[in-house]
Protein backbone atom coordinates (compact mmCIF):
# COMPACT_ATOMS: atom_id res chain seq x y z
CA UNK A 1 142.17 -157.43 145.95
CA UNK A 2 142.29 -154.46 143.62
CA UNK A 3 141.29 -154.14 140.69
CA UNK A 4 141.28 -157.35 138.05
CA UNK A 5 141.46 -157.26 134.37
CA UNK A 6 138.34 -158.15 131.98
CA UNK A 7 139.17 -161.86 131.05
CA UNK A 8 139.16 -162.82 135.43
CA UNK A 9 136.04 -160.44 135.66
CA UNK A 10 134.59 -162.40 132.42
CA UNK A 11 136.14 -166.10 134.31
CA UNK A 12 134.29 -165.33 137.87
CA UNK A 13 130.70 -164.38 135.94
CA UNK A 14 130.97 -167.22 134.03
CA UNK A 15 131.25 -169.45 137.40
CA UNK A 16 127.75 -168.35 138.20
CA UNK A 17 128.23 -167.11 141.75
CA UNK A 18 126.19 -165.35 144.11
CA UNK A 19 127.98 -162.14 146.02
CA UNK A 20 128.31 -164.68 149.28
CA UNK A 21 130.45 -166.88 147.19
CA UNK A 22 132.67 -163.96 145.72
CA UNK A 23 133.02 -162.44 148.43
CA UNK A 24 134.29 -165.83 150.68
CA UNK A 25 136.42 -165.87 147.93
CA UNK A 26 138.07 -162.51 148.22
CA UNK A 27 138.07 -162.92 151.44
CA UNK A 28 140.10 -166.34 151.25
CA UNK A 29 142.69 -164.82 148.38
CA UNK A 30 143.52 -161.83 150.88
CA UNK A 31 144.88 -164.19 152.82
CA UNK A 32 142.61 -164.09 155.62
CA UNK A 33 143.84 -166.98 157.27
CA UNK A 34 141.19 -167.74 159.34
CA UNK A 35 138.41 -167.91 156.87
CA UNK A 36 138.25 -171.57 156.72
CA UNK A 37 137.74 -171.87 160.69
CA UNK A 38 135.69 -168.72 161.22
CA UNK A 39 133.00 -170.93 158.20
CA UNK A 40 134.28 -174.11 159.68
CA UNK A 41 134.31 -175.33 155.73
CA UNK A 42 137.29 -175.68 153.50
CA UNK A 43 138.05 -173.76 150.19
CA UNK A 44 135.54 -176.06 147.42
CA UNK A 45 133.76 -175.53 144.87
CA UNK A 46 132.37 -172.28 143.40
CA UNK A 47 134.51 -170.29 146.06
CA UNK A 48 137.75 -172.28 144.99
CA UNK A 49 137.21 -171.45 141.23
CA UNK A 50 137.37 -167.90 141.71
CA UNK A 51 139.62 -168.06 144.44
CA UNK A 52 141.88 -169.90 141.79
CA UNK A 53 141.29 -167.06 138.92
CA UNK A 54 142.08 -164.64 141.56
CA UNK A 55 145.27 -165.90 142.35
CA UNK A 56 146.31 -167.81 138.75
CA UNK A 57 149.44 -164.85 138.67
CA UNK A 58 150.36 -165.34 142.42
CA UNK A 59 150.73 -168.96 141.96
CA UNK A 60 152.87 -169.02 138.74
CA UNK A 61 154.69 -165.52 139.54
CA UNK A 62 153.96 -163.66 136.24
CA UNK A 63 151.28 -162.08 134.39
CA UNK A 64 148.04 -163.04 132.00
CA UNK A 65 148.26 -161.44 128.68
């Protein structure tokens, strides 16, 4: 993922997840297509919030200020 600026690092804290959750989550916005089968759970909750602030500038093409 690289690095991310302080107001997504300041987002993800604030979601109050453990490493397993951040890292499902990293692992789902590198596109690692196969995350979903390999946990045999879809993207929810915790993981989807972060996975969502991770990709916020993907999905709408530009960046946060």
């Amino acid at each position: 993922m690289g690095d991310i600026d302080d107001v997504k690092a300041a987002e993800i804290i604030a979601t109050g997840a453990n490493l397993e959750q951040l890292e499902e989550a990293v692992a789902w916005a590198s596109g690692s297509g196969r995350v979903g089968e390999d946990l045999e759970r879809p993207l929810a909750g915790v993981v989807a919030e972060i996975y969502r602030i991770l990709t916020i500038d993907q999905e709408y093409g530009e960046e946060r200020d």
